[in-house]
C-alpha atoms as a PDB file:
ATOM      1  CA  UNK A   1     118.721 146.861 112.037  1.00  0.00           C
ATOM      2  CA  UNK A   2     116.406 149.185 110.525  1.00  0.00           C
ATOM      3  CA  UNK A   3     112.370 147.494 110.003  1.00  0.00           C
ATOM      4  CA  UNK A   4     111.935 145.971 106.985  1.00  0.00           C
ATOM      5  CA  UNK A   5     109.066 144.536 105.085  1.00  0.00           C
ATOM      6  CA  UNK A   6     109.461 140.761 104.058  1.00  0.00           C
ATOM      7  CA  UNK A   7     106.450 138.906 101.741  1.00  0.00           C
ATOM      8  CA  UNK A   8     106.399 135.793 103.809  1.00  0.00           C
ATOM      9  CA  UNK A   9     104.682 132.721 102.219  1.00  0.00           C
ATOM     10  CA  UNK A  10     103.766 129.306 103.803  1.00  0.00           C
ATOM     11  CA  UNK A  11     103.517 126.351 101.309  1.00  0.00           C
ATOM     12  CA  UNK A  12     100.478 123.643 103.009  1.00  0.00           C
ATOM     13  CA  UNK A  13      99.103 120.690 102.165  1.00  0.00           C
ATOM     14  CA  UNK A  14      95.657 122.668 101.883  1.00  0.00           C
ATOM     15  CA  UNK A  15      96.575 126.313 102.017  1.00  0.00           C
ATOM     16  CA  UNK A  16      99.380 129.203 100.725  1.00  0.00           C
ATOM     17  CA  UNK A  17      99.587 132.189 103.337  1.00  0.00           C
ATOM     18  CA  UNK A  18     100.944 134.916 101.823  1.00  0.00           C
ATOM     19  CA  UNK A  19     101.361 137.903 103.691  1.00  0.00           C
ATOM     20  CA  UNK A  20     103.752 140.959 104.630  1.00  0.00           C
ATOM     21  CA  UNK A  21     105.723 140.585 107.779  1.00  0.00           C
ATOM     22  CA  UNK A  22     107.537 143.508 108.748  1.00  0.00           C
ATOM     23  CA  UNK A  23     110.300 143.248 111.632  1.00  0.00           C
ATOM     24  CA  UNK A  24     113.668 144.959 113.441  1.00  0.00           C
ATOM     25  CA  UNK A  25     114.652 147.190 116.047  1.00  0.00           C
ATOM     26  CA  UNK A  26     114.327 144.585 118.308  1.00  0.00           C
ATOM     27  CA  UNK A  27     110.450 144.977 117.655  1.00  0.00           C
ATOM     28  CA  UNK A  28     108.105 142.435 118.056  1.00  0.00           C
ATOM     29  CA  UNK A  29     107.159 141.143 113.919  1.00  0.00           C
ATOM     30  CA  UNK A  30     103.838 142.538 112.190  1.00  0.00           C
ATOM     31  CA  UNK A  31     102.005 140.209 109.976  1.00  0.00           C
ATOM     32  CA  UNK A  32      99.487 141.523 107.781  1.00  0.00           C
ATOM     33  CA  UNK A  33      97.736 141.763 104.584  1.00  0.00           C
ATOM     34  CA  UNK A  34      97.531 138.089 104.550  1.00  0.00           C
ATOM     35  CA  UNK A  35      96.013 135.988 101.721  1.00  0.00           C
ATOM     36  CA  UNK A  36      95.016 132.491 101.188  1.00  0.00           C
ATOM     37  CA  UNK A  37      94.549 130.126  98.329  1.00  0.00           C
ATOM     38  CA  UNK A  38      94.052 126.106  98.082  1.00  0.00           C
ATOM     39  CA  UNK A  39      97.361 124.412  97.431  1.00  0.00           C
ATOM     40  CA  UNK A  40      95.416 121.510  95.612  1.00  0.00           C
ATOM     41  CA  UNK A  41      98.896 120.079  95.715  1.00  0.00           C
ATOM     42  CA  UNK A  42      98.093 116.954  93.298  1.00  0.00           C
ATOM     43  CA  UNK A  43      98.145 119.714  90.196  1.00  0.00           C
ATOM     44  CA  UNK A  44     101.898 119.449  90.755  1.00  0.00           C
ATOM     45  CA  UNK A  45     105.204 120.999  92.193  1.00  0.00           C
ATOM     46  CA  UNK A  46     104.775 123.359  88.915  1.00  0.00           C
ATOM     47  CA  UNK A  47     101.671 124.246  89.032  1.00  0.00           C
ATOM     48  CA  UNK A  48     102.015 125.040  92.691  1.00  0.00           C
ATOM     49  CA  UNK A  49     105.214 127.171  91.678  1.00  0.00           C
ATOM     50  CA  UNK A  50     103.586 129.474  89.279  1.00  0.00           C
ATOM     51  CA  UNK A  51     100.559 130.050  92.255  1.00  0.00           C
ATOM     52  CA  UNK A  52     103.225 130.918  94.619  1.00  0.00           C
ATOM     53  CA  UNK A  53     105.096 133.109  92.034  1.00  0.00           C
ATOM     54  CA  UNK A  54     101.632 134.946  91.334  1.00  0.00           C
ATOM     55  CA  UNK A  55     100.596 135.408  94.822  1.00  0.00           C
ATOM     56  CA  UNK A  56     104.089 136.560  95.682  1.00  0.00           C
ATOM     57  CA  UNK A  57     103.737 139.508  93.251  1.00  0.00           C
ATOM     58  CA  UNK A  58     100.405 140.321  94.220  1.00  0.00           C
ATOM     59  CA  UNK A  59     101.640 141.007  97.688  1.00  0.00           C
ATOM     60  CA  UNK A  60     104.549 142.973  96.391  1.00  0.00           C
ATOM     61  CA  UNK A  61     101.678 145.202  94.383  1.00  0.00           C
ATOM     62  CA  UNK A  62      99.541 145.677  97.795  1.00  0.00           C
ATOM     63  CA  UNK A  63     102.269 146.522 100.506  1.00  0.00           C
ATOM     64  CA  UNK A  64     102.656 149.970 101.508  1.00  0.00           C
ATOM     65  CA  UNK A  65     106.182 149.602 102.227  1.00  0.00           C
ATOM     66  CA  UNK A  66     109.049 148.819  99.539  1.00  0.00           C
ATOM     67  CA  UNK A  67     109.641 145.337  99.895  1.00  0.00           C
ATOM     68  CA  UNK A  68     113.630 143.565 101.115  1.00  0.00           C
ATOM     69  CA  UNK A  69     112.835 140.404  99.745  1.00  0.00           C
ATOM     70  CA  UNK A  70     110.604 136.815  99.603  1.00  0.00           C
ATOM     71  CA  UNK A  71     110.633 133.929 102.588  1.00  0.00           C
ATOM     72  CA  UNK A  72     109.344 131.059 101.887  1.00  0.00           C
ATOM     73  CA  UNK A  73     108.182 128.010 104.463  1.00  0.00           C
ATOM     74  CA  UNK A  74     107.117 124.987 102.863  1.00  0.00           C
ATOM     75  CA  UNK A  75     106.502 120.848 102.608  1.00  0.00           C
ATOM     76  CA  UNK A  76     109.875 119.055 102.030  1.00  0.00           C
ATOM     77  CA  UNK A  77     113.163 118.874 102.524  1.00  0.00           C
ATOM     78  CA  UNK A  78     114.764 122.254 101.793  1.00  0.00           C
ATOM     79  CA  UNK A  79     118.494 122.916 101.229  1.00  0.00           C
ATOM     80  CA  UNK A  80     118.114 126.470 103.048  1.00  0.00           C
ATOM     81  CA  UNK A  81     121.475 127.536 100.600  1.00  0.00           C
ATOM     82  CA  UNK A  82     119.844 127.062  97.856  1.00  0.00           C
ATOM     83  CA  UNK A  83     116.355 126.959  98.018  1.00  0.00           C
ATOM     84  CA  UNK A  84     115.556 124.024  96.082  1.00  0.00           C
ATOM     85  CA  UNK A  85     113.509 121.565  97.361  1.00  0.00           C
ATOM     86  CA  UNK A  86     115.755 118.124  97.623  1.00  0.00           C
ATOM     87  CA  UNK A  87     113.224 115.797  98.796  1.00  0.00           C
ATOM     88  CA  UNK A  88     109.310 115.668  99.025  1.00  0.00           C
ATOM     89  CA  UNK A  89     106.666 113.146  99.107  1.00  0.00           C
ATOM     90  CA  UNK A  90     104.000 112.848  96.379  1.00  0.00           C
ATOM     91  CA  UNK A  91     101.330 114.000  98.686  1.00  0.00           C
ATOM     92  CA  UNK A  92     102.712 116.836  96.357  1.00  0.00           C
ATOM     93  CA  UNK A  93     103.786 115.312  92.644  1.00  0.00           C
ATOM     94  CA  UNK A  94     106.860 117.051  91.371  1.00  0.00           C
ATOM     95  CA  UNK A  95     108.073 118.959  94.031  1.00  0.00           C
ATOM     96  CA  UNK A  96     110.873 117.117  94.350  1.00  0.00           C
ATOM     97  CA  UNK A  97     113.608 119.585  92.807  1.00  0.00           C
ATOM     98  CA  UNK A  98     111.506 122.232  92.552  1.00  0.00           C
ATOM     99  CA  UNK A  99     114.326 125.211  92.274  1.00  0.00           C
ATOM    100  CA  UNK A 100     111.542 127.185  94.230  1.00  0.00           C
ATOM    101  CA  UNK A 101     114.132 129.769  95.847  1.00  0.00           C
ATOM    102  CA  UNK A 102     115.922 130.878  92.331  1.00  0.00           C
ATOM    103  CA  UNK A 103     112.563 130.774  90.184  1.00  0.00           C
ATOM    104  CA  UNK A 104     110.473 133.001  92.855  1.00  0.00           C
ATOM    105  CA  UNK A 105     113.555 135.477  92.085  1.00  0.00           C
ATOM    106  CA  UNK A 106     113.818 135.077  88.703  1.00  0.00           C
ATOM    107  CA  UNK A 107     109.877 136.360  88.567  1.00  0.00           C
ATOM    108  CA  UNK A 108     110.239 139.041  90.882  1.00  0.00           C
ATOM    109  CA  UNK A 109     113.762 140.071  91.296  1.00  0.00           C
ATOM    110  CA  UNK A 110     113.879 140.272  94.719  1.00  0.00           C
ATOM    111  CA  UNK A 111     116.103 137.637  96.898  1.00  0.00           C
ATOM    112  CA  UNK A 112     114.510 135.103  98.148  1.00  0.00           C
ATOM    113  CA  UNK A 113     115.106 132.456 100.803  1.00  0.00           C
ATOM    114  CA  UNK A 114     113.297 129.011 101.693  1.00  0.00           C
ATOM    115  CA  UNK A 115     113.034 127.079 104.760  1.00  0.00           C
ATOM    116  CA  UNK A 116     111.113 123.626 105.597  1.00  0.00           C
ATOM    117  CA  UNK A 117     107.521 124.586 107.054  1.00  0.00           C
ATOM    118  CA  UNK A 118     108.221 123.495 110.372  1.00  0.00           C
ATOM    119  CA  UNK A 119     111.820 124.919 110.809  1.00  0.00           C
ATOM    120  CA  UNK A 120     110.145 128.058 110.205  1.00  0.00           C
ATOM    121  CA  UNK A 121     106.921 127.267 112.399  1.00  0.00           C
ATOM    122  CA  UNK A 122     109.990 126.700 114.810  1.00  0.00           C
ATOM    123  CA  UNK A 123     112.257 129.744 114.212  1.00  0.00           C
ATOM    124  CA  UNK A 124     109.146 132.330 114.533  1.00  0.00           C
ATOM    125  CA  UNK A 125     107.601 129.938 117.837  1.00  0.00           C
ATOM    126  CA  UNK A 126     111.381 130.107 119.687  1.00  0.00           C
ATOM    127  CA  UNK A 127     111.828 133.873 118.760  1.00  0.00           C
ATOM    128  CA  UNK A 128     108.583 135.526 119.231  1.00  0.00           C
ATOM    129  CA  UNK A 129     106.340 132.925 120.704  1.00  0.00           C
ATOM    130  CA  UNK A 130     106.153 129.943 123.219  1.00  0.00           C
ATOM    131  CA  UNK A 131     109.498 129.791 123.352  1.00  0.00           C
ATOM    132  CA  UNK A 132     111.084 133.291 123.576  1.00  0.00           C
ATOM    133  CA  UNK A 133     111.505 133.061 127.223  1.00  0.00           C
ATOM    134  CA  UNK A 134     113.836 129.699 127.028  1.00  0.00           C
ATOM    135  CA  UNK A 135     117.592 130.100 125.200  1.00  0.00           C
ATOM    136  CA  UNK A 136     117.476 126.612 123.876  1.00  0.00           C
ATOM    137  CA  UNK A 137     113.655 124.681 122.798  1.00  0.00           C
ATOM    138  CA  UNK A 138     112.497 121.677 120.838  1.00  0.00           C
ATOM    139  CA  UNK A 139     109.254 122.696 118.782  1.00  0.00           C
ATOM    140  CA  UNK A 140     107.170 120.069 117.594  1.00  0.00           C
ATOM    141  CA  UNK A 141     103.974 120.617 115.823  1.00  0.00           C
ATOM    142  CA  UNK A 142     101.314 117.511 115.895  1.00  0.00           C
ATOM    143  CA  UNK A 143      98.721 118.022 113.343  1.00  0.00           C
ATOM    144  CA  UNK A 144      97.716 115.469 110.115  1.00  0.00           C
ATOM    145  CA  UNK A 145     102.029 115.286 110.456  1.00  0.00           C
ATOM    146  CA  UNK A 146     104.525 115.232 113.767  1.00  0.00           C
ATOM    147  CA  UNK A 147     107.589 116.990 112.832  1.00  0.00           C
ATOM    148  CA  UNK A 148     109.720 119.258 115.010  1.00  0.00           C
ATOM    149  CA  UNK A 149     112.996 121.067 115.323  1.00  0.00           C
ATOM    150  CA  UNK A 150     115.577 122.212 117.493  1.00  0.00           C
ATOM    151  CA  UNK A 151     116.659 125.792 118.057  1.00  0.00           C
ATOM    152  CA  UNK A 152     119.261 127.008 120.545  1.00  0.00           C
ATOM    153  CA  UNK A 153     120.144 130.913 121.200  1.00  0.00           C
ATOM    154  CA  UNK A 154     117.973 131.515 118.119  1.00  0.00           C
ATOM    155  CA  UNK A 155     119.138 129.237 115.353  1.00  0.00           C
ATOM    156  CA  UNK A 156     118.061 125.989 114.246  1.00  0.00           C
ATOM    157  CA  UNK A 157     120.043 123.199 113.670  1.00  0.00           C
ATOM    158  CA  UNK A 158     119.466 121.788 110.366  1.00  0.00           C
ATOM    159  CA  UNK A 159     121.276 118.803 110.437  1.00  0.00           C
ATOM    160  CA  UNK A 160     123.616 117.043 107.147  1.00  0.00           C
ATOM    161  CA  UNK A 161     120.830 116.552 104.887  1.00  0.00           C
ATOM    162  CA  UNK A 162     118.551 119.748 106.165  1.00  0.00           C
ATOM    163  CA  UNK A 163     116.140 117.598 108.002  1.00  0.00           C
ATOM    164  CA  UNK A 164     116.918 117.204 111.769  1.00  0.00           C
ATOM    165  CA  UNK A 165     114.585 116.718 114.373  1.00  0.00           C
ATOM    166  CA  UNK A 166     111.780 114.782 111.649  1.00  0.00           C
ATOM    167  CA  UNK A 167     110.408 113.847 115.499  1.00  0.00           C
ATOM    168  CA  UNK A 168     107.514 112.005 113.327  1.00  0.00           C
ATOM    169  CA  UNK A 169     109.480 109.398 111.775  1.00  0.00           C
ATOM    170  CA  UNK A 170     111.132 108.490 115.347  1.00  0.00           C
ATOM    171  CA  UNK A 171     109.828 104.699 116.649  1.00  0.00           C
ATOM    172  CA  UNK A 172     108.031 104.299 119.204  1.00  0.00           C
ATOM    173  CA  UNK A 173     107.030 101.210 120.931  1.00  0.00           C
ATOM    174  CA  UNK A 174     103.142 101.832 120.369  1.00  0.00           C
ATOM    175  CA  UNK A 175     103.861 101.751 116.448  1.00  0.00           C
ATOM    176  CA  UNK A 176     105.791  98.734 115.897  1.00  0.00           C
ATOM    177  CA  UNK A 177     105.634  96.710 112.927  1.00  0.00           C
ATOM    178  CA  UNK A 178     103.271  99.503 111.481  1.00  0.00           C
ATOM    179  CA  UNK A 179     103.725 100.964 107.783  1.00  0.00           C
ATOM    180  CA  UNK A 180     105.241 104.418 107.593  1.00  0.00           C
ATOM    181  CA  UNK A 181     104.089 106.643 104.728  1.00  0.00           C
ATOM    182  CA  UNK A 182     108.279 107.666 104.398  1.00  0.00           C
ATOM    183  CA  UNK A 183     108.866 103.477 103.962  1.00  0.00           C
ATOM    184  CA  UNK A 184     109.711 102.727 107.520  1.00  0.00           C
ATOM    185  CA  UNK A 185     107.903 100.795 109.980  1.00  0.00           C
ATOM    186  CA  UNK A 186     106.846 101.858 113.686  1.00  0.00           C
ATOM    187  CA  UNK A 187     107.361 105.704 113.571  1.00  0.00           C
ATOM    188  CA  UNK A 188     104.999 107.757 115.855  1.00  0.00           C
ATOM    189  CA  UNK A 189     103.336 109.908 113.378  1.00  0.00           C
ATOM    190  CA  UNK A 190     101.424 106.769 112.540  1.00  0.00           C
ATOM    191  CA  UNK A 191      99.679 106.505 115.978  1.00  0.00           C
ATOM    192  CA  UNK A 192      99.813 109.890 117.373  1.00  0.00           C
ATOM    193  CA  UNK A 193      99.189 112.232 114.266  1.00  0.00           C
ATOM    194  CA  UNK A 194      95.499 113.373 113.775  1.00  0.00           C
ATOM    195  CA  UNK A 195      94.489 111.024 111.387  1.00  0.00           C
ATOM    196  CA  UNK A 196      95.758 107.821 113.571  1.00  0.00           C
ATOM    197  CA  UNK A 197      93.378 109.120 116.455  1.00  0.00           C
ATOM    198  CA  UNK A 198      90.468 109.869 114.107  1.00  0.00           C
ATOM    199  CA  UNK A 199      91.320 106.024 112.364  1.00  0.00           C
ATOM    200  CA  UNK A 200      91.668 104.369 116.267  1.00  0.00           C
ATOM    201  CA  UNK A 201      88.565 105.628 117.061  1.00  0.00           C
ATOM    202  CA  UNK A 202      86.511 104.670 114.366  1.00  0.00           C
ATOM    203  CA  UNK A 203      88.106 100.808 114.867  1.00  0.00           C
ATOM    204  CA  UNK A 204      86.949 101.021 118.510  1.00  0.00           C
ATOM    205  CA  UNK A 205      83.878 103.054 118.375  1.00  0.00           C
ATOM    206  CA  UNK A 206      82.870 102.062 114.326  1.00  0.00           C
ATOM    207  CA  UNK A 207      82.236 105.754 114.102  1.00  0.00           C
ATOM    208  CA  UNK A 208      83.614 108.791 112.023  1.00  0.00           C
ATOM    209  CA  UNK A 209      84.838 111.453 114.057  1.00  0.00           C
ATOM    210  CA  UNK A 210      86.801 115.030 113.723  1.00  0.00           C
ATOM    211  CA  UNK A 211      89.492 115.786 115.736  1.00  0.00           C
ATOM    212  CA  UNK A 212      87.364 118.479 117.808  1.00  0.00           C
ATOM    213  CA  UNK A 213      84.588 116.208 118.746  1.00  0.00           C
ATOM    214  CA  UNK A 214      87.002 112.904 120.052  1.00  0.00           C
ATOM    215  CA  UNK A 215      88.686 115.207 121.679  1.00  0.00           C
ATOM    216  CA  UNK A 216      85.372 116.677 123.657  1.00  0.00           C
ATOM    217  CA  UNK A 217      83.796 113.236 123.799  1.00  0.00           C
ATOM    218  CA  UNK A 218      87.133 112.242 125.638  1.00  0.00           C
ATOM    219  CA  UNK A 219      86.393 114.599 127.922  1.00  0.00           C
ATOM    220  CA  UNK A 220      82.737 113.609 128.522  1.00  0.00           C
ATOM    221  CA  UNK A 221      84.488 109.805 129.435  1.00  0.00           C
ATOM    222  CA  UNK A 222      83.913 108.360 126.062  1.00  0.00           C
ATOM    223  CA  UNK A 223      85.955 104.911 126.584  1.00  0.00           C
ATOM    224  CA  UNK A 224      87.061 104.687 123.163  1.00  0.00           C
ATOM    225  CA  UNK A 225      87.809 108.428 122.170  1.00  0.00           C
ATOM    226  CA  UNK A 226      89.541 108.310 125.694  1.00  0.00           C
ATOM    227  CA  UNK A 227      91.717 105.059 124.123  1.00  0.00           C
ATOM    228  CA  UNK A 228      92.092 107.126 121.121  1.00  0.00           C
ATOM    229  CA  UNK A 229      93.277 110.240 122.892  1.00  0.00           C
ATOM    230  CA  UNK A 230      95.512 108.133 125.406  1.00  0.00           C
ATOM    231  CA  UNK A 231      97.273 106.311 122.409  1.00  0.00           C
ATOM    232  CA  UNK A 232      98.505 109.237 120.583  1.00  0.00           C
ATOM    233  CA  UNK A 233      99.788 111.181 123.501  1.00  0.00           C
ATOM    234  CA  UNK A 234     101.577 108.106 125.608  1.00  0.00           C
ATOM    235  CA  UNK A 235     103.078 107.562 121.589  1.00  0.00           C
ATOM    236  CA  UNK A 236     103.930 111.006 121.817  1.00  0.00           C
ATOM    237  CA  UNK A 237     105.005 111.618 125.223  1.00  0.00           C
ATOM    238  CA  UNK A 238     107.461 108.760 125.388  1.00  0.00           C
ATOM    239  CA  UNK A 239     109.271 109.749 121.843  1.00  0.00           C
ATOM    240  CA  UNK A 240     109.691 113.726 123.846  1.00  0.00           C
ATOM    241  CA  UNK A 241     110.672 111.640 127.084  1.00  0.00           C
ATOM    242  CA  UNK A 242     113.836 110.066 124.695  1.00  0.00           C
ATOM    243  CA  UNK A 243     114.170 113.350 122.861  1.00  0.00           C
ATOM    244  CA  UNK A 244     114.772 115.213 126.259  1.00  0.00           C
ATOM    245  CA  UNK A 245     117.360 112.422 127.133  1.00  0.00           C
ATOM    246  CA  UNK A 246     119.402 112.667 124.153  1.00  0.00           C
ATOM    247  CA  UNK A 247     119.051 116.629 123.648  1.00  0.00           C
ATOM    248  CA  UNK A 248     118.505 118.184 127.237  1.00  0.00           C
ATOM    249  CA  UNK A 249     116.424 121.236 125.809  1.00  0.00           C
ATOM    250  CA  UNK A 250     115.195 124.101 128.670  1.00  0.00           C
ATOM    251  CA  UNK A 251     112.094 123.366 127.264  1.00  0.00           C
ATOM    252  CA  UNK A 252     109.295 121.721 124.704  1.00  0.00           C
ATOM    253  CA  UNK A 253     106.999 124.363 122.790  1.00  0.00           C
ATOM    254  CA  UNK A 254     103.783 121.927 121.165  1.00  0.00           C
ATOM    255  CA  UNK A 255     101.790 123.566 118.417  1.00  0.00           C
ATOM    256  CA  UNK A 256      99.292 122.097 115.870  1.00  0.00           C
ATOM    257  CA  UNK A 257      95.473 120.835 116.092  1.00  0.00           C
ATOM    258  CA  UNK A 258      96.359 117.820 118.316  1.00  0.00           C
ATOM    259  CA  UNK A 259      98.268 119.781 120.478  1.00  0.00           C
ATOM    260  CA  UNK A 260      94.470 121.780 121.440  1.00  0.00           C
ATOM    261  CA  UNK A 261      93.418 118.465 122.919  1.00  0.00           C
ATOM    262  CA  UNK A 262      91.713 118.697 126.431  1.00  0.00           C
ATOM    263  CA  UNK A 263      93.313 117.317 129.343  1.00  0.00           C
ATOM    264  CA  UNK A 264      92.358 113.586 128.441  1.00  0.00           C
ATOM    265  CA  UNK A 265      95.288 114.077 125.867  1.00  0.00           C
ATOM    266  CA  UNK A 266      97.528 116.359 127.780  1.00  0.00           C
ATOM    267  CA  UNK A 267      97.779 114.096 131.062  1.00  0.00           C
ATOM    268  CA  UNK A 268      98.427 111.464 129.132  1.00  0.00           C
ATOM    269  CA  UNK A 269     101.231 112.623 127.107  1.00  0.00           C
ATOM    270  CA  UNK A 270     103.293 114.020 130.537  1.00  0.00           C
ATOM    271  CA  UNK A 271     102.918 110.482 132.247  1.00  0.00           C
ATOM    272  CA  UNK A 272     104.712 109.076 129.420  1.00  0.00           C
ATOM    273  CA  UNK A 273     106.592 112.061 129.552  1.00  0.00           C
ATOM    274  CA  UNK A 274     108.076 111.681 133.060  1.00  0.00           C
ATOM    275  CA  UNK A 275     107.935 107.556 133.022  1.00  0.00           C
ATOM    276  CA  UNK A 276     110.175 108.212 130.122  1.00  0.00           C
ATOM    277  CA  UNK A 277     112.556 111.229 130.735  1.00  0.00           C
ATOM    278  CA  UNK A 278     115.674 110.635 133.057  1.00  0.00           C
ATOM    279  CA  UNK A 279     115.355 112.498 136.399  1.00  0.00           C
ATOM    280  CA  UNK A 280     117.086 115.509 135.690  1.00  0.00           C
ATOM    281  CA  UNK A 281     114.895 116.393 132.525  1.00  0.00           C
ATOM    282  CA  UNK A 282     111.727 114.632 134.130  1.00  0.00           C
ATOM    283  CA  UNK A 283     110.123 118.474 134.906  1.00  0.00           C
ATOM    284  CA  UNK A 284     111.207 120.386 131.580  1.00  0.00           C
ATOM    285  CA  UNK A 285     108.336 122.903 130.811  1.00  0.00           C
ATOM    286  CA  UNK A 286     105.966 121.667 127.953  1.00  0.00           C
ATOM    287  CA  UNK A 287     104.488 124.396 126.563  1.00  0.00           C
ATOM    288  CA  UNK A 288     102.037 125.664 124.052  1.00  0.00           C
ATOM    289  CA  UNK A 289     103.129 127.556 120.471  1.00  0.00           C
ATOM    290  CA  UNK A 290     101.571 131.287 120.875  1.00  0.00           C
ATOM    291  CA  UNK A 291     101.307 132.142 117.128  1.00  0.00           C
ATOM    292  CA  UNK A 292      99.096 130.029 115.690  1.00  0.00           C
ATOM    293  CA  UNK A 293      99.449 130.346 111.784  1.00  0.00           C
ATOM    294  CA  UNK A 294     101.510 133.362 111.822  1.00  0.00           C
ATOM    295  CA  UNK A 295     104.700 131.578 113.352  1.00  0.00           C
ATOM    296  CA  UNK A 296     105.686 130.286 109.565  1.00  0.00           C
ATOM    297  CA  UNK A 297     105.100 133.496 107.854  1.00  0.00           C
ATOM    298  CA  UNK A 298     106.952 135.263 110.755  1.00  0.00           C
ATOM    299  CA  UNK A 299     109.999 132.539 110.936  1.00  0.00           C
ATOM    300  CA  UNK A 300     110.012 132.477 107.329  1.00  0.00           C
ATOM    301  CA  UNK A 301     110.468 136.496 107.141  1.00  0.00           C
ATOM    302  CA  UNK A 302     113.130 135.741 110.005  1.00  0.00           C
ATOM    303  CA  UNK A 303     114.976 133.447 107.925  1.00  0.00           C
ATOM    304  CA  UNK A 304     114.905 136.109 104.964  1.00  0.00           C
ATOM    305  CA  UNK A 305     116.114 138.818 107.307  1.00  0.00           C
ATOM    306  CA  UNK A 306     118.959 136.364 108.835  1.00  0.00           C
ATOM    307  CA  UNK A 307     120.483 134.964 106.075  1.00  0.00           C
ATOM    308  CA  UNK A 308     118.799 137.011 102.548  1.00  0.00           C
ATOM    309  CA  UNK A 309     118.804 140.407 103.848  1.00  0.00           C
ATOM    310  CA  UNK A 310     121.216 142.717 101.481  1.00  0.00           C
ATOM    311  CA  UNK A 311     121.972 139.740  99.101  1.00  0.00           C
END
């Protein structure tokens, strides 16, 4: 296939990327031309739409290339047919149905295709990044959320309802009997996400904290940013240990801010790991994402190219 130029977009909780990826030939993806603007998601699914819309077109006025076509990443459940969202918390107030996919098109009349944030974050990650070497990988990104997703020989699996591998909302002994933000009780995100280590270490220490600076005072031997640190990651690594068990990946690719922790962290999670993981998955690589904020745009433009291109 011939390169083409895709406006990729990536729908935060505190940012929208937009940007112009351009990909083919076999050619490693260019990203540029990227801008950003607050989501301020409680102004409402919408609101947010018309921002996306407008930031959409801009980047269709700047790029020095015609333009194939619009991929979207974003919060949510996404039905990837469709582009409409089906299901979103109201972190985000009315983006619940947002018809996101047919509306961006509508405005620009270019096709346009939608995937969940971290299916994309996956797609670009297993093609182009951390996990390009491995033919099947489980990406899960730990940041203020846990969610991951599987992709084998290059295509995710979405799952029924478009929302496999929600990693986060797995339990996890260290989280029983806690509240879930989804309804649930005992799922890791609530223990292992950034804002459970930041909250563990202020009830230890009585101290505010950033993610950075328990992470480096973790390092220094800090007892309790070392019990905050060591909480998340045994959380974590003994939900991966029962992932590898049930899916037998080649390998694990971990992106996100928690994922940057020092060594405190990153022990921690492969002890639970291996204590864990049945013998013959007990060694699976664990490996770090490689492009940062450009894997949505870039497995958003993928998605475009995969499944929009020539619509």
């Amino acid at each position: 296939m011939d390169r083409v130029t895709v406006v990729a977009v990536d729908i935060g909780g505190t940012k929208i990327a937009t940007g112009l990826v351009t990909l083919g030939d076999g050619e490693p993806p260019r990203v540029e031309s990227v801008e950003k603007v607050p989501t301020e998601p409680l102004r409402g699914g919408p609101v947010i739409r018309d921002v996306v819309v407008e930031q959409v077109q801009a980047a269709i006025a700047r790029s020095p290339h015609p333009v194939a076509g619009v991929g979207i990443s974003t919060g949510g459940v996404v039905n990837p047919s469709t582009g409409d969202i089906t299901y979103a918390n109201e972190m985000m107030p009315g983006w619940t149905g947002t018809t996101l996919g047919s509306d961006v098109t509508a405005a620009t009349g270019l096709p346009c295709k939608v995937l969940n944030d971290v299916h994309a974050h996956a797609l670009g990650e297993a093609r182009w990044g951390g996990g390009k070497a491995y033919g099947s990988v489980v990406v899960v990104a730990v940041g203020t959320g846990i969610s991951g997703a599987v992709v084998e020989n290059g295509k995710l699996r979405l799952g029924r309802h478009d929302m496999a591998s929600n990693v986060g909302h797995m339990a996890c002994p260290q989280a029983a009997g806690l509240p879930c933000t989804c309804g649930g009780e005992g799922h890791l995100e609530m223990v292992a996400a950034g804002p459970a280590i930041a909250e563990e270490y202020e009830r230890l220490s009585g101290e505010k904290k950033g993610g950075a600076e328990i992470s480096a005072l973790a390092e220094q031997g800090d007892e309790s940013a070392v019990a905050a640190e060591v909480r998340s990651a045994e959380a974590l690594g003994t939900v991966l240990g029962s992932v590898a068990n049930f899916q037998d990946p080649e390998a694990f690719i971990l992106s996100g801010s928690v994922a940057e922790c020092g060594p405190v962290w990153q022990d921690a999670l492969r002890r639970a790991y291996r204590a864990c993981a049945m013998q013959p998955v007990r060694e699976l690589p664990i490996e770090n994402g490689q492009l940062g904020g450009d894997a949505p745009l870039i497995g958003a433009a993928e998605n475009f190219v995969c499944y929009g291109y020539g619509e």
